[in-house]
Protein backbone atom coordinates (compact mmCIF):
# COMPACT_ATOMS: atom_id res chain seq x y z
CA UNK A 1 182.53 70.05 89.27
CA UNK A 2 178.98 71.21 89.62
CA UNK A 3 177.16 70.90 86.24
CA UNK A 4 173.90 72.97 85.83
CA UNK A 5 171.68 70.63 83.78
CA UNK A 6 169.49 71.52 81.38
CA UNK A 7 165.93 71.98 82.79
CA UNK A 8 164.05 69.13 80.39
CA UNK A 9 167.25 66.85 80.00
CA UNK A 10 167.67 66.60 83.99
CA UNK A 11 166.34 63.93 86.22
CA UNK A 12 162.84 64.94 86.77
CA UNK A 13 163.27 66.11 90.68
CA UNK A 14 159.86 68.41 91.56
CA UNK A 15 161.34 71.69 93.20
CA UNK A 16 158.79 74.72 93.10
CA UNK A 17 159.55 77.22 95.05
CA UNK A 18 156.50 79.32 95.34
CA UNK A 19 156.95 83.11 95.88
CA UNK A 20 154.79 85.50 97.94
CA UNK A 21 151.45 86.16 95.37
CA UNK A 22 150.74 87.67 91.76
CA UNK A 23 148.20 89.80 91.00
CA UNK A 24 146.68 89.88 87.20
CA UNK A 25 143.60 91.76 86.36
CA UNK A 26 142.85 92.27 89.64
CA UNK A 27 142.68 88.72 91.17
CA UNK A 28 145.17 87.73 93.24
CA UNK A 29 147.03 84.04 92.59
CA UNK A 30 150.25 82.29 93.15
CA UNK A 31 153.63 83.17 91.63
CA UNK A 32 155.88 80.00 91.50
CA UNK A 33 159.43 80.70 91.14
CA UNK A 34 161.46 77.68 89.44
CA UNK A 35 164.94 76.29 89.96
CA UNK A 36 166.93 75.41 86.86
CA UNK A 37 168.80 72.80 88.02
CA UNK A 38 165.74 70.54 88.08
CA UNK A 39 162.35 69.47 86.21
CA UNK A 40 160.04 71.28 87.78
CA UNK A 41 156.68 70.70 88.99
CA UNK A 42 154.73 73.00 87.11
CA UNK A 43 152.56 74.84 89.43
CA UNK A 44 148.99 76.53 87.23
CA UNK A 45 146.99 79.14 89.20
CA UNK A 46 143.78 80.19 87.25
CA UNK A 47 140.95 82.29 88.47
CA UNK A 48 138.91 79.37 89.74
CA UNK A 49 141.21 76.53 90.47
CA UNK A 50 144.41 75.37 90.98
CA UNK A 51 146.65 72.88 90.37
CA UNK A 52 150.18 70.62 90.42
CA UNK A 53 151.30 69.48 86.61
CA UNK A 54 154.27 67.49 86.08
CA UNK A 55 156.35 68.77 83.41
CA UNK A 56 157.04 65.54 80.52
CA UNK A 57 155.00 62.04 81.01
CA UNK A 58 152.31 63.45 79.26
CA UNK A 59 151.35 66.46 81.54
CA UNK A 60 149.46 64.63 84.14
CA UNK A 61 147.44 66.03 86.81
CA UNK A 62 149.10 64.59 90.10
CA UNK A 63 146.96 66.41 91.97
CA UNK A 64 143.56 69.23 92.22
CA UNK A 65 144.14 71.16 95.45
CA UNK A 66 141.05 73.33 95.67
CA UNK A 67 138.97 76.04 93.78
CA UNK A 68 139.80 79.42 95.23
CA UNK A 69 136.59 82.42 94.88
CA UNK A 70 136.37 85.35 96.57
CA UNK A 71 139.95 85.76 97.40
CA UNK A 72 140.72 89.16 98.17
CA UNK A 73 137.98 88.92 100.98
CA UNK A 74 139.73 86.18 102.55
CA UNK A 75 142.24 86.72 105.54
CA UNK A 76 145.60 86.89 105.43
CA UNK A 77 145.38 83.70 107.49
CA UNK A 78 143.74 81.61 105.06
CA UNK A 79 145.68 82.42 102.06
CA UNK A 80 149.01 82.02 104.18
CA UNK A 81 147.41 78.43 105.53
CA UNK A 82 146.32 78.20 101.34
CA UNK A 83 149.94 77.99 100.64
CA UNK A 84 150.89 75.83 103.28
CA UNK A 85 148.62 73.15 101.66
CA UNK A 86 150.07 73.70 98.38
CA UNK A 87 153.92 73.20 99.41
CA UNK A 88 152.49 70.24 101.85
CA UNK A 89 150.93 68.40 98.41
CA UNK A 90 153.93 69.85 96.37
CA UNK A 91 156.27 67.55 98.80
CA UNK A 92 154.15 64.52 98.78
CA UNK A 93 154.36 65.04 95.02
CA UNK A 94 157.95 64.92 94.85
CA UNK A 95 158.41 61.94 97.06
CA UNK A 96 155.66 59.78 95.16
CA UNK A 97 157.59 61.15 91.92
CA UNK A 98 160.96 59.59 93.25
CA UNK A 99 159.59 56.81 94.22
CA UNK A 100 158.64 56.11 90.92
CA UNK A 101 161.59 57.05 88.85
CA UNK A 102 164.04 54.55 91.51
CA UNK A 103 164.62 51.29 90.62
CA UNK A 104 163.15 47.75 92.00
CA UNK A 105 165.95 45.55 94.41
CA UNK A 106 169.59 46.42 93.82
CA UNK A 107 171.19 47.67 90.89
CA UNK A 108 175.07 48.09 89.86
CA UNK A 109 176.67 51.06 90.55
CA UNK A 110 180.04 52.03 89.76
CA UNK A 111 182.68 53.24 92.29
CA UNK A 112 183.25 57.04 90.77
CA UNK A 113 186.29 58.29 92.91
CA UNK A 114 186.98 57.40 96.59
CA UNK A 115 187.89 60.83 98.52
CA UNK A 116 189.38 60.99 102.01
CA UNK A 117 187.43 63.50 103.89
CA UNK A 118 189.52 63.57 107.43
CA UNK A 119 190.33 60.90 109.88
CA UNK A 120 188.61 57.35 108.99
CA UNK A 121 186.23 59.34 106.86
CA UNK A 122 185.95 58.88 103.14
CA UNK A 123 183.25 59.80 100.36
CA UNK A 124 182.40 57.55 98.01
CA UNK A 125 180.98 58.35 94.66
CA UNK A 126 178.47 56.02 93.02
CA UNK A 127 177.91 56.47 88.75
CA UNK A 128 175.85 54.53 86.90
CA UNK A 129 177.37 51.58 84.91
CA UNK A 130 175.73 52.17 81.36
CA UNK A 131 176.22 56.66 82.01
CA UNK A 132 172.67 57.42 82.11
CA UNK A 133 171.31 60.26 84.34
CA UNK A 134 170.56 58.50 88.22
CA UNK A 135 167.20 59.28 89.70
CA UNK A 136 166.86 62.18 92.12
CA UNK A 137 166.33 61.65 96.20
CA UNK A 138 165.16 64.03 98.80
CA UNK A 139 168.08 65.33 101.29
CA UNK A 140 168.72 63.50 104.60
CA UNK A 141 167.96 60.26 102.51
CA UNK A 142 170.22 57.10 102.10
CA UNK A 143 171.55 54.71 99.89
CA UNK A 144 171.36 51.38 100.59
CA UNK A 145 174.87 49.37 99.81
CA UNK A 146 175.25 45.20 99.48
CA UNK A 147 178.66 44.94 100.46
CA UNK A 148 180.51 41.56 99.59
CA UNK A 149 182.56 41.06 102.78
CA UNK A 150 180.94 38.27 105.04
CA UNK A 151 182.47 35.12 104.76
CA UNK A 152 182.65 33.43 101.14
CA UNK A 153 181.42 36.83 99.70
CA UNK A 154 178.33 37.22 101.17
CA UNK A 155 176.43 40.56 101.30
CA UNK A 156 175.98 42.04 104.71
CA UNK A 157 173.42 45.21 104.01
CA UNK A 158 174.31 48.64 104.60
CA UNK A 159 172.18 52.14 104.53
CA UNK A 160 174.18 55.47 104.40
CA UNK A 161 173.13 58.54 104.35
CA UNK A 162 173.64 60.37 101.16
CA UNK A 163 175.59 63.43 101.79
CA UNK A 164 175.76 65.60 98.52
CA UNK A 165 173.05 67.35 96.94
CA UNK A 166 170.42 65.69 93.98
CA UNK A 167 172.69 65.48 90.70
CA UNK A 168 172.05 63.42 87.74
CA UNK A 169 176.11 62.32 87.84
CA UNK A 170 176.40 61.23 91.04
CA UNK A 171 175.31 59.87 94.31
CA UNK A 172 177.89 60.58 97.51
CA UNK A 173 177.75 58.58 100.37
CA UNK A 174 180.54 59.65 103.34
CA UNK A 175 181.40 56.81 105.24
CA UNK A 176 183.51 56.42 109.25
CA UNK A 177 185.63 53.56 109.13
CA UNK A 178 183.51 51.91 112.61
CA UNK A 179 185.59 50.31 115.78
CA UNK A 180 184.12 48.27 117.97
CA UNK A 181 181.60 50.30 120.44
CA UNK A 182 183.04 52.09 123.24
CA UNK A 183 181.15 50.56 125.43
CA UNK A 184 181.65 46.76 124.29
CA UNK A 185 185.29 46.49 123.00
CA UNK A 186 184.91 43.09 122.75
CA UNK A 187 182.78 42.98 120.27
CA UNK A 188 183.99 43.12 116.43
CA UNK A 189 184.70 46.33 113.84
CA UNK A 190 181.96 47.04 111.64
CA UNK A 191 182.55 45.25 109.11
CA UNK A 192 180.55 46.67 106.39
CA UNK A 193 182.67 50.26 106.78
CA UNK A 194 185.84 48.81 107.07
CA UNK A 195 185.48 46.60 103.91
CA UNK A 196 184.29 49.96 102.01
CA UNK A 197 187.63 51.72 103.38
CA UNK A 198 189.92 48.95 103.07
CA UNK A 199 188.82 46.76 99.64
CA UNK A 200 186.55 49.17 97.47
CA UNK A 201 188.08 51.50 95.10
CA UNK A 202 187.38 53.26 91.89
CA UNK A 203 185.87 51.77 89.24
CA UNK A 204 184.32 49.03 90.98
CA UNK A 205 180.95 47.73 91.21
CA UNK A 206 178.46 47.79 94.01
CA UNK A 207 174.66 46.31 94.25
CA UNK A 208 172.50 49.12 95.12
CA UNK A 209 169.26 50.13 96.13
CA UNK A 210 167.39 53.19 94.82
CA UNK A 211 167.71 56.50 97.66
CA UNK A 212 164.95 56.05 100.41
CA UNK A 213 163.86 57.06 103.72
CA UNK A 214 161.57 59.04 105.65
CA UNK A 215 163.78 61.92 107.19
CA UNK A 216 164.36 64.31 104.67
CA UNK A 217 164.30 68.47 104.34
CA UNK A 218 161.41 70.09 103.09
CA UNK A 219 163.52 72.18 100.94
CA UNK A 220 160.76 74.97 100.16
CA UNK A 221 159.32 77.34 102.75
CA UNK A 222 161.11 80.72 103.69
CA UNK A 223 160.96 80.34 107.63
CA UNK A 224 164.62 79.43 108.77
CA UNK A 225 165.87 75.89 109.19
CA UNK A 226 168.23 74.48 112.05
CA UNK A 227 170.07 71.77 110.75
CA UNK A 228 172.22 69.35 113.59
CA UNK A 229 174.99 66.97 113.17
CA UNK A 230 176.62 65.02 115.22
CA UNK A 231 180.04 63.15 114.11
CA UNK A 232 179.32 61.41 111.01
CA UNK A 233 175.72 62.56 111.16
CA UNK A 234 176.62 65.29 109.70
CA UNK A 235 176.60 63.83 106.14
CA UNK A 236 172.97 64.16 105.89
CA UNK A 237 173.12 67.81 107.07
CA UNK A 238 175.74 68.16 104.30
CA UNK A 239 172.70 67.20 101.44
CA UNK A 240 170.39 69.29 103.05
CA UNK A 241 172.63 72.60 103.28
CA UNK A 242 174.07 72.31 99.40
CA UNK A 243 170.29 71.56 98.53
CA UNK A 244 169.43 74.74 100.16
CA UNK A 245 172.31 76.97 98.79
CA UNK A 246 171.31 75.46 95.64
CA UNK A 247 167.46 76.08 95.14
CA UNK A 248 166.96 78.58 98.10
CA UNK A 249 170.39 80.25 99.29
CA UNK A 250 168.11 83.51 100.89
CA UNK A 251 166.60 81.40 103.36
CA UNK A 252 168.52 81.31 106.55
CA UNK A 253 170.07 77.77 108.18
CA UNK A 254 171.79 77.14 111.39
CA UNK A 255 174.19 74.40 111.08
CA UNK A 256 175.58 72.97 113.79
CA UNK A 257 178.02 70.61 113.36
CA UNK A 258 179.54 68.62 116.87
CA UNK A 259 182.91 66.43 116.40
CA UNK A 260 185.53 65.78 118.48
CA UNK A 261 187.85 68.11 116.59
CA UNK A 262 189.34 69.82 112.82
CA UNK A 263 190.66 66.73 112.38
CA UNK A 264 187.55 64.44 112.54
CA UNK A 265 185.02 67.26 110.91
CA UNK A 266 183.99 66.06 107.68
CA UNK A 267 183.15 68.60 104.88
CA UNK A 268 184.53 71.69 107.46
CA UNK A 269 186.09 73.80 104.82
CA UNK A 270 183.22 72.89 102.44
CA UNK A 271 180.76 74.23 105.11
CA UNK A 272 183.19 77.42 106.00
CA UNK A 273 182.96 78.39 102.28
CA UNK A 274 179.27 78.00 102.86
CA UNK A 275 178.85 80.18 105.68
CA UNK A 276 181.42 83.04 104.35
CA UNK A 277 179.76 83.19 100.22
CA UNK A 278 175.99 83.04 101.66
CA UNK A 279 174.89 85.66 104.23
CA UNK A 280 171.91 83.24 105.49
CA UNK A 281 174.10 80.65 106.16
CA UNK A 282 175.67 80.46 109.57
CA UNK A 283 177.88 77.69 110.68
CA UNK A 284 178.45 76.86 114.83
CA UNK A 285 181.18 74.38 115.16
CA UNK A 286 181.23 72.59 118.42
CA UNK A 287 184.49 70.73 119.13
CA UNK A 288 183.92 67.90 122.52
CA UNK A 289 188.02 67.31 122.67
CA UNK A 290 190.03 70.13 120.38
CA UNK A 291 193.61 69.60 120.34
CA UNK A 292 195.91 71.72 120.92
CA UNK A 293 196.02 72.83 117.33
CA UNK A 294 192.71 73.85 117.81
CA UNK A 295 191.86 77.27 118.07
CA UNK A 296 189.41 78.97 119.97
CA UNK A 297 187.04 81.16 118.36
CA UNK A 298 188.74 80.68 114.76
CA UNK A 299 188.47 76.75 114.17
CA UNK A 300 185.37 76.16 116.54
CA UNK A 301 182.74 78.45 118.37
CA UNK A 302 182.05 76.01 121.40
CA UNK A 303 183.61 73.80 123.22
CA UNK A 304 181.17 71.17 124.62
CA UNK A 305 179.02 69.07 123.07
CA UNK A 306 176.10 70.63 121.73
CA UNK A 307 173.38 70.51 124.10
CA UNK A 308 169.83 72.83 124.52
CA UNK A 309 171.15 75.60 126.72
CA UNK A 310 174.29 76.19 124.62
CA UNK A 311 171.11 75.99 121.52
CA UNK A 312 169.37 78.87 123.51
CA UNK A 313 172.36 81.06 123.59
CA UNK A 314 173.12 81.36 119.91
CA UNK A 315 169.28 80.99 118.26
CA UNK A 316 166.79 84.03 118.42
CA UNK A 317 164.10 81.21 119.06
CA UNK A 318 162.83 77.88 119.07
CA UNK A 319 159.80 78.71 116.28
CA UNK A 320 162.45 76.62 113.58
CA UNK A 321 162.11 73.18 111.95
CA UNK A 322 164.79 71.27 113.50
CA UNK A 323 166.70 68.19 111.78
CA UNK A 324 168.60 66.00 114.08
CA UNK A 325 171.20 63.21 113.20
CA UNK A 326 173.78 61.19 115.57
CA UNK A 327 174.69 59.13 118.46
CA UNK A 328 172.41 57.79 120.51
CA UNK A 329 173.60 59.92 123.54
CA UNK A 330 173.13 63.20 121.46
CA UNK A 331 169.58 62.59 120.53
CA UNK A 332 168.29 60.68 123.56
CA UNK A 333 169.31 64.96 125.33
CA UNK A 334 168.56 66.71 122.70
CA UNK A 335 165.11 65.77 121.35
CA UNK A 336 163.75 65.52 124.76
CA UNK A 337 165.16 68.86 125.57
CA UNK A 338 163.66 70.79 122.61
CA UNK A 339 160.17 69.46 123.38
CA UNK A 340 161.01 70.84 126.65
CA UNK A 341 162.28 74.24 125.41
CA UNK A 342 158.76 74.38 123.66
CA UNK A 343 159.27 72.97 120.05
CA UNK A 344 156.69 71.39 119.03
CA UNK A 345 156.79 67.76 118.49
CA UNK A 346 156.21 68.26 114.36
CA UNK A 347 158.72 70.35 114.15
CA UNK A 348 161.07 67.93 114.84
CA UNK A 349 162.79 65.60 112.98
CA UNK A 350 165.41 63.47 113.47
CA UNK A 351 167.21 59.94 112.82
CA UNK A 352 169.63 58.19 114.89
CA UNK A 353 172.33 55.70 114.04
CA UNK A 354 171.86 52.14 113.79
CA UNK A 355 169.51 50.28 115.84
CA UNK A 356 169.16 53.49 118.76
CA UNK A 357 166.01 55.20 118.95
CA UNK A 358 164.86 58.70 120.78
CA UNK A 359 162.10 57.62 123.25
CA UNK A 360 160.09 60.70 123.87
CA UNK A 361 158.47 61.39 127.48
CA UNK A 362 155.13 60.67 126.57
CA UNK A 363 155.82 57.26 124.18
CA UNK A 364 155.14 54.03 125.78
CA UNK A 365 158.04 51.64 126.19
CA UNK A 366 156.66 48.17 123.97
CA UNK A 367 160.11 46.57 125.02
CA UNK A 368 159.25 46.93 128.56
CA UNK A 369 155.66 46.20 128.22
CA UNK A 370 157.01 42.96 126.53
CA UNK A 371 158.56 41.32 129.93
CA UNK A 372 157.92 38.06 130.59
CA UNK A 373 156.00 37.24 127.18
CA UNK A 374 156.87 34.04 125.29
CA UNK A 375 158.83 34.18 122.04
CA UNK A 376 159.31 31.19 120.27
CA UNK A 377 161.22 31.03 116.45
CA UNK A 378 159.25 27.89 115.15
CA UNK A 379 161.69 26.93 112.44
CA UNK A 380 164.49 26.57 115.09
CA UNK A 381 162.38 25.21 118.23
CA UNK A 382 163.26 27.31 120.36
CA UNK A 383 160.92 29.29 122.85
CA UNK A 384 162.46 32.47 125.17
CA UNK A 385 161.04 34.68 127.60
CA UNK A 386 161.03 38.61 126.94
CA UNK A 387 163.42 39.60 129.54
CA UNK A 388 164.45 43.08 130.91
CA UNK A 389 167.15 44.75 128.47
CA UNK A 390 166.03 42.91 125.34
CA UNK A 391 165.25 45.80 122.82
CA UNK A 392 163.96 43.56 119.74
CA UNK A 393 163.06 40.90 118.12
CA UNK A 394 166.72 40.43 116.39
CA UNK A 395 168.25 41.23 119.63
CA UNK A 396 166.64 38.31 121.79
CA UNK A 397 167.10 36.24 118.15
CA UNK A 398 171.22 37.31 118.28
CA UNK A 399 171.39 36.29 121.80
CA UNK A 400 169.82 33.08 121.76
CA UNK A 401 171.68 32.09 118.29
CA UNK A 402 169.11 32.38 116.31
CA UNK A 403 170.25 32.66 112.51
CA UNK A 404 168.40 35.98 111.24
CA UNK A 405 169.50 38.12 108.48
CA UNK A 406 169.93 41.63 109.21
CA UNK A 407 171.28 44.36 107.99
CA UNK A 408 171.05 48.09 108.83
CA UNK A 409 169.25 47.12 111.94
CA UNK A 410 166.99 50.44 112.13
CA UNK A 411 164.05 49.47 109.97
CA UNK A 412 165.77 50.57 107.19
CA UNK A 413 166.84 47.83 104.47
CA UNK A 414 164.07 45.10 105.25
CA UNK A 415 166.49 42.31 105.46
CA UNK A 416 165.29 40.91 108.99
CA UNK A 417 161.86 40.61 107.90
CA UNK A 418 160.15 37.92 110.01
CA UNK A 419 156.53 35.83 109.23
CA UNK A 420 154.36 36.32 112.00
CA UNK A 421 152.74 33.06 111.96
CA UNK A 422 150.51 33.63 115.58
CA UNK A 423 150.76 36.56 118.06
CA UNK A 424 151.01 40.22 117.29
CA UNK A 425 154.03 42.98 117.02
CA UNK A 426 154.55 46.03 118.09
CA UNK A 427 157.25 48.77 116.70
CA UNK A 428 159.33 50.41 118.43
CA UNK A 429 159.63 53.44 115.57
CA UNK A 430 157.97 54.09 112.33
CA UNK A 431 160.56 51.93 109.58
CA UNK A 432 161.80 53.10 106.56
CA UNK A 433 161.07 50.00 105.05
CA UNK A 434 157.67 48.03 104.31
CA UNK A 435 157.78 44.39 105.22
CA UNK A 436 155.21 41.96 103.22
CA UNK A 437 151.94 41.45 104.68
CA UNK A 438 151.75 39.01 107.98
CA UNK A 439 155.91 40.14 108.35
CA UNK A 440 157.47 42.17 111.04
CA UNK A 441 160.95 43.61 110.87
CA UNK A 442 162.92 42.37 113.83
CA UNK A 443 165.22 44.87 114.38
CA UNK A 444 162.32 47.58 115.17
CA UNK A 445 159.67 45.07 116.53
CA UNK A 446 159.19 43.17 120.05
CA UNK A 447 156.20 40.91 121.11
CA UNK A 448 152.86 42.22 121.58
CA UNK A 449 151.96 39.34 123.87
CA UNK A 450 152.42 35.87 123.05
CA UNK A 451 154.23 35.85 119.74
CA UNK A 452 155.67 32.73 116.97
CA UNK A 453 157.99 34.32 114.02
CA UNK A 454 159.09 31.48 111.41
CA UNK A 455 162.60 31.69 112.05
């Protein structure tokens, strides 16, 4: 099922798309080419000044980029760096514009259809209860689940990538069914994922939070994209290449997709399809442990993991955008080793799971810095020292039994929001969430010296 919308009764998702240049009586301007499938921002070029119009809510301005005179003496340079500015605003547009169309807190959604995808994997489909048209998201963003399976039916907090394209019908969230870790098989399941796989099914009802999150595509541009996935970080990957086949399938994307093997690749005959109907789309799948029902060369391209030097032997360059997501172990090598190949750092964007983070060459280390620093959780009375191999605030807090709700525990939900009633914080990443003023999130934040949280 893939409805095509009309463009004003669609969820009003900004997605120009601006073309090369027009030329009209001799001046040259901007030619903005518009997808049907959403609402448009309405881009105006005049002979004097431009600007970005939201179609519906009145017409308002969002915002005046500049007044252009004399262009036809102007470089090439400036008028390429011209529309760089423009698509730059155009995003910020469309993310302020989502913002505002989501909802406050957590809203009911109804369970859709649950869809195995391969082993341990299923999608999830989330409607709205009363059938009205859901609010668009950016791809690479999540969804934010309460999940009733803690003891006595208490919400534990959950963020998922979404892992479908922006439709008005539908949100699709792909969820593994998560063991224990490899490394700690004494510790439990997840219990969020299992509960999903084992209890939800169709028709019922979930508390949810509106799509968020600061990794997402820039979907416009015409320079190519490599997209990476690791396991079930490909699901993100998955939103941003439909998004692309549907609102720019010329521009050419690398997808690279590493699992263990065809049966634990989500989406793969979804992303074959992909790769054999669009000539700009080209698929590498990397297989770490193919059975023997794997075939060489016909079900994967690589076998490995997928690491920089196998990157350098199947991409013309490293002058992409690159979008990472998965394991810790994947993105601790690879985003190190594309800085190294000569990426540059803006260029690349990435999110890891749970509460792992990429530390870069050049970052400083605030869990490290933190040694020997007194933490005390006033509300309990109890007072620890930082030690060597605490990573944050909710870790020490864990370890010590100290009661703190959490959640997604990678700065993403906001439920392990602490008061910071003396000392300072610092992060160890840029959240997705916003705590309230005088708050820290502990699962991203250790002790910037001395430090009292009311917990």
């Amino acid at each position: 099922m893939d409805p095509l919308p009309s463009l004003l009764n669609n969820a009003p998702l900004a997605n120009a798309i601006f073309g090369r240049r027009a030329t009209t009586g001799g001046r040259e301007g901007i030619r903005g080419r518009m997808d049907a499938s959403f609402n448009p921002l309405l881009f105006v070029a005049g002979a004097g000044a431009c600007a970005l119009v939201l179609v519906g809510g009145g017409g308002t301005a969002l915002s005046l980029l500049r007044r252009r005179t004399g262009i036809r003496s102007r470089r090439r340079q400036s008028h390429e760096a011209f529309l760089e500015q423009v698509e730059r605003t155009a995003e910020r547009a469309r993310a302020k514009l989502n913002r505002s169309l989501a909802w406050e807190g957590a809203r009911p959604l109804r369970v859709a259809a649950v869809v195995d995808e391969c082993d341990d994997v299923k999608s999830f489909y989330f409607a709205s209860t009363d059938g009205r048209p859901l609010p668009p998201f950016l791809p690479g963003q999540y969804l934010t689940l309460h999940v009733p399976c803690a003891a006595g039916g208490k919400q534990v907090v959950r963020c998922y990538s979404l892992s479908d394209r922006p439709r008005e019908e539908y949100y699709r969230c792909t969820i593994k069914r998560q063991g224990p870790p490899g490394d700690q098989p004494e510790l439990p399941p997840g219990i969020g994922s299992n509960f999903l796989h084992d209890h939800v099914h169709t028709d019922d009802v979930l508390p949810c939070e509106a799509p968020r999150g600061p990794f997402y595509l820039a979907a416009q541009g015409d320079e190519p994209v490599v997209l990476i996935g690791g396991g079930i970080g490909l699901t993100p990957m998955v939103s941003m290449a439909n998004t692309l086949a549907q609102t720019n399938p010329t521009r050419r994307v690398y997808l690279f997709a590493g699992v263990r093997n065809r049966g634990e690749f989500p989406f793969r005959d979804h992303l074959r399809s992909l790769a054999e109907s669009l000539p700009d789309f080209k698929l590498f799948s990397v297989f770490s442990r193919p059975t023997s029902q794997d075939a060489d060369h016909k079900d994967f391209d690589h076998h490995g993991r997928i690491t920089v030097d196998y990157l350098r032997t199947v991409l013309p360059s490293c002058n992409f955008p690159f979008y990472l997501c998965g394991p810790p172990a994947l993105m601790q090598s690879l985003v190190p080793g594309l800085l190294e190949w000569g990426v540059p750092d803006d260029q690349i964007h990435f999110e890891a799971f749970g509460p792992a983070s990429v530390r870069l060459p050049s970052d400083r280390n605030p869990a490290a810095e933190a040694i020997g620093e007194p933490v005390r959780f006033e509300r309990q009375g109890k007072e620890f020292v930082w030690e060597a191999g605490d990573d944050s605030l909710l870790d020490v807090a864990v370890k010590h039994g100290v009661p703190v709700e959490s959640g997604c525990r990678a700065g993403n939900c906001g439920q392990c929001a602490l008061k910071v009633l003396a000392g300072k914080v610092a992060t160890l990443r840029t959240p997705g969430a916003t705590p309230p003023d005088g708050h820290c999130l502990a699962c991203v934040s250790v002790p910037d010296g001395p430090l009292v949280v009311d917990a």
